[in-house]
N, C-alpha and C. Protein backbone atom coordinates (compact mmCIF):
# COMPACT_ATOMS: atom_id res chain seq x y z
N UNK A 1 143.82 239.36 25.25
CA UNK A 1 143.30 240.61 25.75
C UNK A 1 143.39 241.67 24.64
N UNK A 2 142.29 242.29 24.68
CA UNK A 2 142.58 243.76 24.06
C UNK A 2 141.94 245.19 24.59
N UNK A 3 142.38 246.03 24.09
CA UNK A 3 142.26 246.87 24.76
C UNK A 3 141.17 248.07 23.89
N UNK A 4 140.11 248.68 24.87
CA UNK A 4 139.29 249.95 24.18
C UNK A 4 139.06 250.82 25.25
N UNK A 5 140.18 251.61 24.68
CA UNK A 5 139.91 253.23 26.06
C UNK A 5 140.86 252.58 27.14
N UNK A 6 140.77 253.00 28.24
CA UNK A 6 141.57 252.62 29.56
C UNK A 6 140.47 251.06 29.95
N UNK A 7 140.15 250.39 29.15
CA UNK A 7 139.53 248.65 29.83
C UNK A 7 140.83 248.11 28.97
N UNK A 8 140.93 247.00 29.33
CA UNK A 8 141.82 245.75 28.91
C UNK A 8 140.42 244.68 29.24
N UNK A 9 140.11 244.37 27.81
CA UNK A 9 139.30 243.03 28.01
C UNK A 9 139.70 241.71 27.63
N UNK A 10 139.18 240.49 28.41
CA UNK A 10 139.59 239.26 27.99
C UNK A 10 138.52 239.19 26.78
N UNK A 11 139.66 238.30 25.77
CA UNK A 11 139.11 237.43 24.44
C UNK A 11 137.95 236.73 24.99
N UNK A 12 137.93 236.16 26.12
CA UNK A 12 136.94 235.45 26.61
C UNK A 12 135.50 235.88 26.92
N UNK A 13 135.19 236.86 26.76
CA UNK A 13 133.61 237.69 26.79
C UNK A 13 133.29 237.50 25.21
N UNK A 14 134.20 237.39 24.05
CA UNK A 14 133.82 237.14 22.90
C UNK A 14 133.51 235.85 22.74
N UNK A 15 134.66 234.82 22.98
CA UNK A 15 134.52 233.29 22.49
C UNK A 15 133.76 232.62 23.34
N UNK A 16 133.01 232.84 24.30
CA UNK A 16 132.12 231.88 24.89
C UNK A 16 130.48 232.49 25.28
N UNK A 17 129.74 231.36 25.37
CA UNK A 17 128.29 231.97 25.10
C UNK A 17 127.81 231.58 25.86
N UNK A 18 126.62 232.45 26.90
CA UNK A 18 125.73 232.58 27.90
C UNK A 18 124.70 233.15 27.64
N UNK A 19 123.41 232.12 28.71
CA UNK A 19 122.39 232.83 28.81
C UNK A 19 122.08 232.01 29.83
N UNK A 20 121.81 232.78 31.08
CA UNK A 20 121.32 232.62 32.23
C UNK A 20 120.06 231.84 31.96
N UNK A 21 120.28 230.55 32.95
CA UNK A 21 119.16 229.43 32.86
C UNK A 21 118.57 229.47 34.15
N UNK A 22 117.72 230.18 34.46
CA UNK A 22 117.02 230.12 35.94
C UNK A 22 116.37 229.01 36.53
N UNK A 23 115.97 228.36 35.38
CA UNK A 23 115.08 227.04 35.82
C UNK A 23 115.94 225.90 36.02
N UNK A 24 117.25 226.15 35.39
CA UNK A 24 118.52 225.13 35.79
C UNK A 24 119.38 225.60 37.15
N UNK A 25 119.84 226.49 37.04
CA UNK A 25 120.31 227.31 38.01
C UNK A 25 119.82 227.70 39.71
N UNK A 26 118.24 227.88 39.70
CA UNK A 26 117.54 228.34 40.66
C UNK A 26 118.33 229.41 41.35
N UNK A 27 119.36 230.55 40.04
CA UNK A 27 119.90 231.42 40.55
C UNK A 27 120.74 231.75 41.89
N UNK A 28 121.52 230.19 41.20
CA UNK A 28 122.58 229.92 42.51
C UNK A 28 123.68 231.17 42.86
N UNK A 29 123.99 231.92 42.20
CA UNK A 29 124.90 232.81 41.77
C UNK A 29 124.61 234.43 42.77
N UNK A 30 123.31 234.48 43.34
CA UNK A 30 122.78 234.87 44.62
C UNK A 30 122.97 234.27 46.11
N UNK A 31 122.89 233.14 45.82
CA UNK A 31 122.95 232.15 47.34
C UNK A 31 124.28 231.39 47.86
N UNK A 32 125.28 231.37 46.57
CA UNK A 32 126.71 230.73 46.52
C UNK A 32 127.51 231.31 46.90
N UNK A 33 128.64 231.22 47.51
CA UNK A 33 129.89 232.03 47.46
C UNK A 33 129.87 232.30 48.96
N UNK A 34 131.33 232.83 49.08
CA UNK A 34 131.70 233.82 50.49
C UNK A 34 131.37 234.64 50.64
N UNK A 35 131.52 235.41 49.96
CA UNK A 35 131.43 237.15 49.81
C UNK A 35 129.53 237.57 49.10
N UNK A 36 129.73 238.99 49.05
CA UNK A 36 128.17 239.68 49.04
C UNK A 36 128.44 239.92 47.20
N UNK A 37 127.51 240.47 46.22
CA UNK A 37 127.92 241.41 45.77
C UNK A 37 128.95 242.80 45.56
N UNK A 38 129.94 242.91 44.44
CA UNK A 38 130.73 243.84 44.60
C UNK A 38 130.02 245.14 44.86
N UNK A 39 130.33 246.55 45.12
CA UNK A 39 129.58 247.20 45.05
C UNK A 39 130.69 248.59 44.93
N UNK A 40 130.05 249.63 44.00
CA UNK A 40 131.00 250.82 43.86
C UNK A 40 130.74 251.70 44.82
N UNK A 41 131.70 252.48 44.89
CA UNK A 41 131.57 253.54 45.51
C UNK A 41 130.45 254.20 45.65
N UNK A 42 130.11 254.60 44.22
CA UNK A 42 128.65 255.34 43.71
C UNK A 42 127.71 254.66 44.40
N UNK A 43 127.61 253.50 44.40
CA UNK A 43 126.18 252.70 44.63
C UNK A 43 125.57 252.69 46.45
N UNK A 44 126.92 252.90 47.14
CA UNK A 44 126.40 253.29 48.52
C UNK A 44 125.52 253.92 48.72
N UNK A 45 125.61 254.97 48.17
CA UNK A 45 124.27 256.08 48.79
C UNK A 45 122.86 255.67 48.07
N UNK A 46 123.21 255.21 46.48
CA UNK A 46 121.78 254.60 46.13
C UNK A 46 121.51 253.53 46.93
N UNK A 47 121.97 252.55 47.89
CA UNK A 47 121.26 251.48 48.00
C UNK A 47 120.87 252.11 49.37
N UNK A 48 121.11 253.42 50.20
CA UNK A 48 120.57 253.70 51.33
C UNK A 48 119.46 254.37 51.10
N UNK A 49 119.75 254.96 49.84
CA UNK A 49 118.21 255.88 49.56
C UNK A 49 117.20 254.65 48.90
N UNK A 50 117.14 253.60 48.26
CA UNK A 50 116.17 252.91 48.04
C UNK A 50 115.63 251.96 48.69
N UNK A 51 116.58 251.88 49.92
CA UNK A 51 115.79 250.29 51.12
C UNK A 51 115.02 250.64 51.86
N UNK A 52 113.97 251.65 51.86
CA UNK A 52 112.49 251.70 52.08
C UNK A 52 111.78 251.56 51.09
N UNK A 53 112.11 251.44 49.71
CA UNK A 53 111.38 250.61 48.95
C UNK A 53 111.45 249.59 48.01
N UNK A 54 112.69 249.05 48.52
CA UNK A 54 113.23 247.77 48.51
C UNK A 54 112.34 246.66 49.28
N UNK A 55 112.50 247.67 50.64
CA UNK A 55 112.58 246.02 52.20
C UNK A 55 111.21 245.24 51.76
N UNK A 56 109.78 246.05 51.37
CA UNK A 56 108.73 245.10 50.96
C UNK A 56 108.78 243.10 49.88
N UNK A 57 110.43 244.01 49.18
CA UNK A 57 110.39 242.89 48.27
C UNK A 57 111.55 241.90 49.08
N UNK A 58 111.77 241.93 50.21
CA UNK A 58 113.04 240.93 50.99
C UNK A 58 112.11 240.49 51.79
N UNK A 59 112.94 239.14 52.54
CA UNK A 59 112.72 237.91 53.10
C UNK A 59 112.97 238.89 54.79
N UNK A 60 112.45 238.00 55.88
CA UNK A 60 112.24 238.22 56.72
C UNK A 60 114.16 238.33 57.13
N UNK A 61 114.72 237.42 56.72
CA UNK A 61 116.42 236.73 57.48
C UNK A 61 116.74 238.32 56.37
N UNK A 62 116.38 238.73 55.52
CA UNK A 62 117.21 239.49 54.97
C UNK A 62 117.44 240.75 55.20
N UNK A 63 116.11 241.00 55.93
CA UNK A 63 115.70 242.61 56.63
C UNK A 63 116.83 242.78 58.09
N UNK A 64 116.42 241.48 58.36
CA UNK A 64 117.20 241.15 59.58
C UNK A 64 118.85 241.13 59.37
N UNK A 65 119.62 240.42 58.30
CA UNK A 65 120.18 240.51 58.00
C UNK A 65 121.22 242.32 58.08
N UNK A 66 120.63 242.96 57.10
CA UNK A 66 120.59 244.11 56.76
C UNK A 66 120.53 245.28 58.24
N UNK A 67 119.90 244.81 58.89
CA UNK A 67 119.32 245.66 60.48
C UNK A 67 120.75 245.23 61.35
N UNK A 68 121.05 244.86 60.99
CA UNK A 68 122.11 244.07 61.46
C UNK A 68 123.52 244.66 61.02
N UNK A 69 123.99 244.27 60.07
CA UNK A 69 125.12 244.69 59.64
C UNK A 69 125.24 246.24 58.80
N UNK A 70 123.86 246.65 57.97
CA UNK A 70 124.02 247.80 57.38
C UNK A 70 123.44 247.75 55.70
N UNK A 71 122.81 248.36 54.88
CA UNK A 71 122.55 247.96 53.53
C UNK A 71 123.89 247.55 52.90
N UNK A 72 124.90 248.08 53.24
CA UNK A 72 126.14 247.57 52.47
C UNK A 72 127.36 247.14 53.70
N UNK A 73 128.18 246.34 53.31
CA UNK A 73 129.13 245.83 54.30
C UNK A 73 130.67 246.00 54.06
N UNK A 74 132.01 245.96 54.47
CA UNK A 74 133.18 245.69 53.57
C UNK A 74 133.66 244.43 54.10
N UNK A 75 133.61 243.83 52.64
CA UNK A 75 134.25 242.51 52.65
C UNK A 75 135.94 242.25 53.01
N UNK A 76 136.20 240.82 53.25
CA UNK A 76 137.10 240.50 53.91
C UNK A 76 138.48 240.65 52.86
N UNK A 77 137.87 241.70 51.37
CA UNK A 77 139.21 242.03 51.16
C UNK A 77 139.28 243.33 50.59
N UNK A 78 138.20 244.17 51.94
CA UNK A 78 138.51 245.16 51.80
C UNK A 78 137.68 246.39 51.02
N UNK A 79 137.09 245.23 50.18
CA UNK A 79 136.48 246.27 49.04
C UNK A 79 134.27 246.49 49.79
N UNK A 80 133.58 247.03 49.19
CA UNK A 80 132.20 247.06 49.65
C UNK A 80 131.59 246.27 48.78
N UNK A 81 130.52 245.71 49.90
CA UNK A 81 129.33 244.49 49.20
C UNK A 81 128.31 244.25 49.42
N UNK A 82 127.44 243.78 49.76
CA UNK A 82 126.16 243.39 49.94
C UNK A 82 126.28 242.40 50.81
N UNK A 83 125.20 242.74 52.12
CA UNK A 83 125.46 241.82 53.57
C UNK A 83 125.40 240.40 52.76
N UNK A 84 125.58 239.53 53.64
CA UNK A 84 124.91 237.80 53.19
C UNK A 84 123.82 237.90 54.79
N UNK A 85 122.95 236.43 54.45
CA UNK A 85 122.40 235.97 55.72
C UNK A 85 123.27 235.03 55.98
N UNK A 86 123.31 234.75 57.27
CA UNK A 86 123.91 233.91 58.07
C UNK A 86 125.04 233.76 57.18
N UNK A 87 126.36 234.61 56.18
CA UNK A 87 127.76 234.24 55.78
C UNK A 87 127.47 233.46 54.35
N UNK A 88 125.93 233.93 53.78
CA UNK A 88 125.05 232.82 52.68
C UNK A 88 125.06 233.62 52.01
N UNK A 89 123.39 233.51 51.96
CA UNK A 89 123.06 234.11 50.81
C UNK A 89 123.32 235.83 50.71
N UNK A 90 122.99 236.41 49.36
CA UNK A 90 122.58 237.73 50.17
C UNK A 90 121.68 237.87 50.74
N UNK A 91 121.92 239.16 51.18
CA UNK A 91 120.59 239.64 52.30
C UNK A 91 119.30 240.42 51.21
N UNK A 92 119.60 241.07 49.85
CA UNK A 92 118.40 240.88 49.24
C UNK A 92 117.86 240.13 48.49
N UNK A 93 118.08 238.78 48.42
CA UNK A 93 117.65 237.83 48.00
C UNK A 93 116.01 237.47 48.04
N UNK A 94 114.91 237.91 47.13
CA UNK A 94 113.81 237.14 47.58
C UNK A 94 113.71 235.84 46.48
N UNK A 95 112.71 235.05 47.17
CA UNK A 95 112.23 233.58 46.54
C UNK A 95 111.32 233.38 45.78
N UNK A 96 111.29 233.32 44.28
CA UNK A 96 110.02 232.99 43.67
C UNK A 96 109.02 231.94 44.45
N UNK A 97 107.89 231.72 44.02
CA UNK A 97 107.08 230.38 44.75
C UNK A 97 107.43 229.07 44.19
N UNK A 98 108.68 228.93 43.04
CA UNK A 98 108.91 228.31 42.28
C UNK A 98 110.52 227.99 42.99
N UNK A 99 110.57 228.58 43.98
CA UNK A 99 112.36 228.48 44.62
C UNK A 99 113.66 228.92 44.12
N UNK A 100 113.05 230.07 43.48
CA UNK A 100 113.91 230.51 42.11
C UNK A 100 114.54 231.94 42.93
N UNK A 101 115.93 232.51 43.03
CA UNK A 101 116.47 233.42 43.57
C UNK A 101 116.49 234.35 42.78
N UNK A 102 115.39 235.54 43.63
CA UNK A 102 115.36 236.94 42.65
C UNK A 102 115.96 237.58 43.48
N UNK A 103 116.18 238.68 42.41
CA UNK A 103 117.26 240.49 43.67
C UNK A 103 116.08 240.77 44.18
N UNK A 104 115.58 241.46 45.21
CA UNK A 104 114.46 242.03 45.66
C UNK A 104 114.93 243.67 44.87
N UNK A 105 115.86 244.13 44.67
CA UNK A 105 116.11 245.43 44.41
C UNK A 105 115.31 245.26 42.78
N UNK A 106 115.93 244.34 42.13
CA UNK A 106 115.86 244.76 40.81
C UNK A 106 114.14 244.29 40.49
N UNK A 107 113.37 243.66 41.70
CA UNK A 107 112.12 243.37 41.60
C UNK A 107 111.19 244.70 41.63
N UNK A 108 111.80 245.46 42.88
CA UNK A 108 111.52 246.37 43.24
C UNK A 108 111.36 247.66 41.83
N UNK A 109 112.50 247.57 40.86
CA UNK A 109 112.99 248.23 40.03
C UNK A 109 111.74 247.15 38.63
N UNK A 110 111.57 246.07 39.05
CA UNK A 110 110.84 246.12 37.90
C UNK A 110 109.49 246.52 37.99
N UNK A 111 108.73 246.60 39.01
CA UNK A 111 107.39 247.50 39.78
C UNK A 111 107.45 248.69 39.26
N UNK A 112 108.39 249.22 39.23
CA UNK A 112 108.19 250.66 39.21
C UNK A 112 108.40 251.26 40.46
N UNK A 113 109.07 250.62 41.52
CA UNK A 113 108.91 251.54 42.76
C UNK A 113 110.33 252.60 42.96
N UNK A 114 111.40 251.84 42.25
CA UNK A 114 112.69 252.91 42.03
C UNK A 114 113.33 252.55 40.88
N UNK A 115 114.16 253.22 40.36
CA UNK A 115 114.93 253.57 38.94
C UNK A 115 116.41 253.19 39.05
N UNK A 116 116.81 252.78 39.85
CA UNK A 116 118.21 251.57 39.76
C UNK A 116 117.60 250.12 39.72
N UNK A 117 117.90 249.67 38.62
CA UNK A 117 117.85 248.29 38.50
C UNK A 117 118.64 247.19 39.68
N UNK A 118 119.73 247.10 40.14
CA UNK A 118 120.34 246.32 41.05
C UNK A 118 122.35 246.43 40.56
N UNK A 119 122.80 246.12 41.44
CA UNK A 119 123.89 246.99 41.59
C UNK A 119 125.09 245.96 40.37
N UNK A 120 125.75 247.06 39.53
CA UNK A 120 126.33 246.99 38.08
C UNK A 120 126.74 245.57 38.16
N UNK A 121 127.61 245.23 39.37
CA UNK A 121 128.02 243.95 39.34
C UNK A 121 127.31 242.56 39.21
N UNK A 122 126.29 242.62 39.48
CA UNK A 122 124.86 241.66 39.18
C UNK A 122 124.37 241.78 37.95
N UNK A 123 124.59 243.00 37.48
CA UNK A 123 123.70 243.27 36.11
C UNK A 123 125.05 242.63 34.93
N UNK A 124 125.73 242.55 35.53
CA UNK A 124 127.10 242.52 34.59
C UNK A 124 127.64 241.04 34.32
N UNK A 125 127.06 240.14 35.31
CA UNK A 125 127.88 238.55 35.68
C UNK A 125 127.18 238.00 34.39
N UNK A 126 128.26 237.06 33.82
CA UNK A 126 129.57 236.44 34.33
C UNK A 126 130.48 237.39 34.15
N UNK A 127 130.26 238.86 33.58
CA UNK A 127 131.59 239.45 33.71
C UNK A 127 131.95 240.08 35.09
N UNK A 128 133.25 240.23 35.12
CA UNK A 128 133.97 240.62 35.85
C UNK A 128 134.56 241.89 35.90
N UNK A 129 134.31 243.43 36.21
CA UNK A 129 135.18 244.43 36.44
C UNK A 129 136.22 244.84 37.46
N UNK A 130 137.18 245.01 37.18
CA UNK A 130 138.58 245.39 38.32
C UNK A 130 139.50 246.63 37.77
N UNK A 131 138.95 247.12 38.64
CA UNK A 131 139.71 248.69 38.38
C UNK A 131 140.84 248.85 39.12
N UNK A 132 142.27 249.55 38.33
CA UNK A 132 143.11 249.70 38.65
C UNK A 132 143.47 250.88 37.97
N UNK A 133 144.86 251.07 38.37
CA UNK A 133 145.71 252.66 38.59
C UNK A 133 144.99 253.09 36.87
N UNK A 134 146.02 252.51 36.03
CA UNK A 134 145.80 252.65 34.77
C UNK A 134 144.94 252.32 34.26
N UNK A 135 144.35 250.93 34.42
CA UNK A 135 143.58 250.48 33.39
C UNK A 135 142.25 249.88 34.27
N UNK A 136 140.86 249.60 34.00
CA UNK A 136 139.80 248.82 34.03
C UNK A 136 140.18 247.21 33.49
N UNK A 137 140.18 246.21 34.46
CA UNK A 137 139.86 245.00 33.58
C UNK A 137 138.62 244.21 33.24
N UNK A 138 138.11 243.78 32.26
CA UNK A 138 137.32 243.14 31.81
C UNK A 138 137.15 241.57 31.57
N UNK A 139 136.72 240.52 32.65
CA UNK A 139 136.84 239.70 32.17
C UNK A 139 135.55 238.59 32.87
N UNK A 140 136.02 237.14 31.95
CA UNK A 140 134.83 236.51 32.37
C UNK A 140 135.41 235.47 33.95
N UNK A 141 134.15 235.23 34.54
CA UNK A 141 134.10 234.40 35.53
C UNK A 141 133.99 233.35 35.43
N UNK A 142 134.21 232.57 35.27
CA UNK A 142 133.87 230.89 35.28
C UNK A 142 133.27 230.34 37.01
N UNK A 143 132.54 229.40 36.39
CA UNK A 143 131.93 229.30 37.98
C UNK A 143 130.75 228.00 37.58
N UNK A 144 131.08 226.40 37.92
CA UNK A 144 130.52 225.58 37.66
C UNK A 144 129.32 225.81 37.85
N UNK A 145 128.74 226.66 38.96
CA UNK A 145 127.47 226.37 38.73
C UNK A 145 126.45 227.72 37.59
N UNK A 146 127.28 227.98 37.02
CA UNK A 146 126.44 228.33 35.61
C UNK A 146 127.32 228.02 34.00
N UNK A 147 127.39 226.65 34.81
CA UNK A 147 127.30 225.38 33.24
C UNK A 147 125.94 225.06 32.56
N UNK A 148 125.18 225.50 33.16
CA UNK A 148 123.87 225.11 31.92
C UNK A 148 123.38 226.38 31.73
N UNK A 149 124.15 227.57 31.71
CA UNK A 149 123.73 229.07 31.55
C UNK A 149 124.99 229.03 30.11
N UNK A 150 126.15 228.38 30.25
CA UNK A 150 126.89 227.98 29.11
C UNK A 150 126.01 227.28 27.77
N UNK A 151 125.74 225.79 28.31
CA UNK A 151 124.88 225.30 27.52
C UNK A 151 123.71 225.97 26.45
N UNK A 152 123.08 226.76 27.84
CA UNK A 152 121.83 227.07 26.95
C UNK A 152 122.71 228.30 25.81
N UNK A 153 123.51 229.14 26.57
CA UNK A 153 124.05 230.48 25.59
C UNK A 153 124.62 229.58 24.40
N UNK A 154 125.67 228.49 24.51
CA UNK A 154 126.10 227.68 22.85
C UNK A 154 124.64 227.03 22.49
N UNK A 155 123.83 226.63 22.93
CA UNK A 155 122.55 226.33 22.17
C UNK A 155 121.95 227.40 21.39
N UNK A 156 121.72 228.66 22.12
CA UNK A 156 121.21 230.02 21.23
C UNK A 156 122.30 230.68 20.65
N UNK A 157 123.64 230.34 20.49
CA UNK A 157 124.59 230.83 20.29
C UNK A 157 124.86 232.28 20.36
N UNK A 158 124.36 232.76 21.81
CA UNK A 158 124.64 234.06 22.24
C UNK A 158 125.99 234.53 22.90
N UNK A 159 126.90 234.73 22.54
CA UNK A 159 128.35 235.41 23.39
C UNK A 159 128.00 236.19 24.45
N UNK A 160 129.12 235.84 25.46
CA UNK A 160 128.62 236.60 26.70
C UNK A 160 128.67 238.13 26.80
N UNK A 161 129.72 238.87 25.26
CA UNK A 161 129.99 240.46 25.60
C UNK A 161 128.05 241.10 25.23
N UNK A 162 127.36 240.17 24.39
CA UNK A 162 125.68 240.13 23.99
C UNK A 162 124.86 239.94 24.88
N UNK A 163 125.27 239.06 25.58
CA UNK A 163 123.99 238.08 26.91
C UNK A 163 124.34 239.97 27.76
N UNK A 164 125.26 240.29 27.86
CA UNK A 164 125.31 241.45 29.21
C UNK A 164 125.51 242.95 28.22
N UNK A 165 125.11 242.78 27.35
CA UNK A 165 125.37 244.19 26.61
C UNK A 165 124.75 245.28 27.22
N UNK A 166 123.38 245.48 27.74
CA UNK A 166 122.86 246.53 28.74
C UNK A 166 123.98 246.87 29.39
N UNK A 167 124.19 245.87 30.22
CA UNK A 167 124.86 245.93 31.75
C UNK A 167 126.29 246.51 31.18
N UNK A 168 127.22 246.26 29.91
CA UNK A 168 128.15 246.65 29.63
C UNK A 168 128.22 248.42 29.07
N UNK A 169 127.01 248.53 28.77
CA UNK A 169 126.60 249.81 27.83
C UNK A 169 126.20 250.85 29.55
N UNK A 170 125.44 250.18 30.74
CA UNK A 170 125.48 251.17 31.97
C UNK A 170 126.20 251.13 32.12
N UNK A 171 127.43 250.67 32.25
CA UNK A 171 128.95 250.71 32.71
C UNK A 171 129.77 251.30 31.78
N UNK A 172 130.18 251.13 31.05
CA UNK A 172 131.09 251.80 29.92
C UNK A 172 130.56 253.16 28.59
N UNK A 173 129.50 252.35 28.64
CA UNK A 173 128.64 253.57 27.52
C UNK A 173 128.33 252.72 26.38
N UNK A 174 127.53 253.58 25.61
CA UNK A 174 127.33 253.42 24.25
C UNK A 174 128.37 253.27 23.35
N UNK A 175 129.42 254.28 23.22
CA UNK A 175 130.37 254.67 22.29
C UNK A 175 131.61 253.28 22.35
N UNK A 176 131.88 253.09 24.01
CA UNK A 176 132.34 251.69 24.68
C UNK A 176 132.22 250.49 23.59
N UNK A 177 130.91 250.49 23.69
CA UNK A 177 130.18 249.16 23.27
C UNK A 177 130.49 249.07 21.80
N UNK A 178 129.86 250.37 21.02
CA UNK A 178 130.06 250.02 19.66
C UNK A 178 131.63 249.07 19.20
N UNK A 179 132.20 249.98 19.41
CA UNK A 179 133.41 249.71 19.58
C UNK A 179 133.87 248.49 19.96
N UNK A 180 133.50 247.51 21.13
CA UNK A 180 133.63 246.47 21.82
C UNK A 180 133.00 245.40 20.71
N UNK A 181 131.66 245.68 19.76
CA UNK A 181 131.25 245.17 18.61
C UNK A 181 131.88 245.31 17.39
N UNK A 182 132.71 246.18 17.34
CA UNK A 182 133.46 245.97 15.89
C UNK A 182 134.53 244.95 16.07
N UNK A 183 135.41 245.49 17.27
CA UNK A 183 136.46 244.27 17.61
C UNK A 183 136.00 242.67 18.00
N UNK A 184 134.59 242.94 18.50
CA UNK A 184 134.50 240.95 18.33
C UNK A 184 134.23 240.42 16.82
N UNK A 185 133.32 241.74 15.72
CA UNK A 185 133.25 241.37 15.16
C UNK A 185 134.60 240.77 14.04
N UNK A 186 135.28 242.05 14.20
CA UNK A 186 137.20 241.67 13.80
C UNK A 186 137.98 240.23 13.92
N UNK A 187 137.32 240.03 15.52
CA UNK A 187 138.06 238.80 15.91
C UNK A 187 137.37 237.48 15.82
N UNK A 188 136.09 237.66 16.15
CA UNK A 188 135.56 236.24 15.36
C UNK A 188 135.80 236.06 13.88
N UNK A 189 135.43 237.18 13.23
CA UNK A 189 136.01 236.36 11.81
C UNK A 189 137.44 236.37 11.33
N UNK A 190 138.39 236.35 12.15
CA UNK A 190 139.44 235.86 11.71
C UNK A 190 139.88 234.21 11.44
């Protein structure tokens, strides 16, 4: 671990390499799991102000979904997330014609119909943020089913703090990041 500003990050966003394989994947990382998307505080009120022009890009179970429980939910430990359907998938999940799992938000966001891309924690995976008293932690997720999102990243030999640098730079900043690039660069070439 090291540390920049109040984050403590794992070595592990440096030494291992990703790039999301959709055509391997079929963007299991939407449809897997218990839980919804994490979601901040902040992001509540954006995701109530954009699901009238969101709902065009969701699935019928997802509207429903959503009508149902609420655009956002609190999960079973407490913290806020993104409904699932039926305890599944999420609830904005739409389907390429190819069976491929898109955000409907960040579809929505690539139209042009609103200006949040989809919520930090999606934009951010495989990393991981956990905020505490003192410090932010930073780290990676492991999660078998994006082993060929591994593969392909050591094939292009992209590191994962690179594969999510946007997503790290909306979250932390610019000044963050530079910074986060001198120290991998420090620590890989040792």
């Amino acid at each position: 671990m090291f540390q920049i500003d109040s984050t403590l990050i794992s070595e592990e966003i440096l030494e291992n390499d990703f790039v999301c394989n959709l055509n391997a994947c079929k963007g299991a990382c939407c449809i897997e799991g218990s839980s919804g998307a994490p979601l901040t505080e902040d992001e509540l009120p954006i995701l109530e102000q954009i699901y009238t022009a969101v709902t065009p890009y969701l699935r019928e179970e997802g509207k429903k979904a959503i009508a149902e429980q609420g655009v956002f939910v609190k999960g079973m430990d407490g913290e806020w997330e993104t409904p699932l359907v039926n305890g599944e998938e999420c609830a904005y999940v739409a389907f390429s014609d190819d069976g491929i799992a898109k955000c409907g938000i960040e579809e929505a966001y690539n139209d042009g119909k609103i200006d949040w891309k989809k919520p930090v924690s999606c934009h951010l995976y495989p990393v991981r943020t956990r905020a505490y008293t003192e410090f932010t932690a930073v780290n990676y997720h492991k999660w078998t089913i994006c082993d060929p999102a591994c593969a392909l990243g050591e094939e292009l030999k992209v590191p994962i703090y690179k594969f999510v640098k946007d997503a790290l730079i909306r979250k932390f900043g610019t000044t963050w990041y530079a910074e986060l690039e001198k120290v991998a660069e420090q620590h890989l070439n040792k």
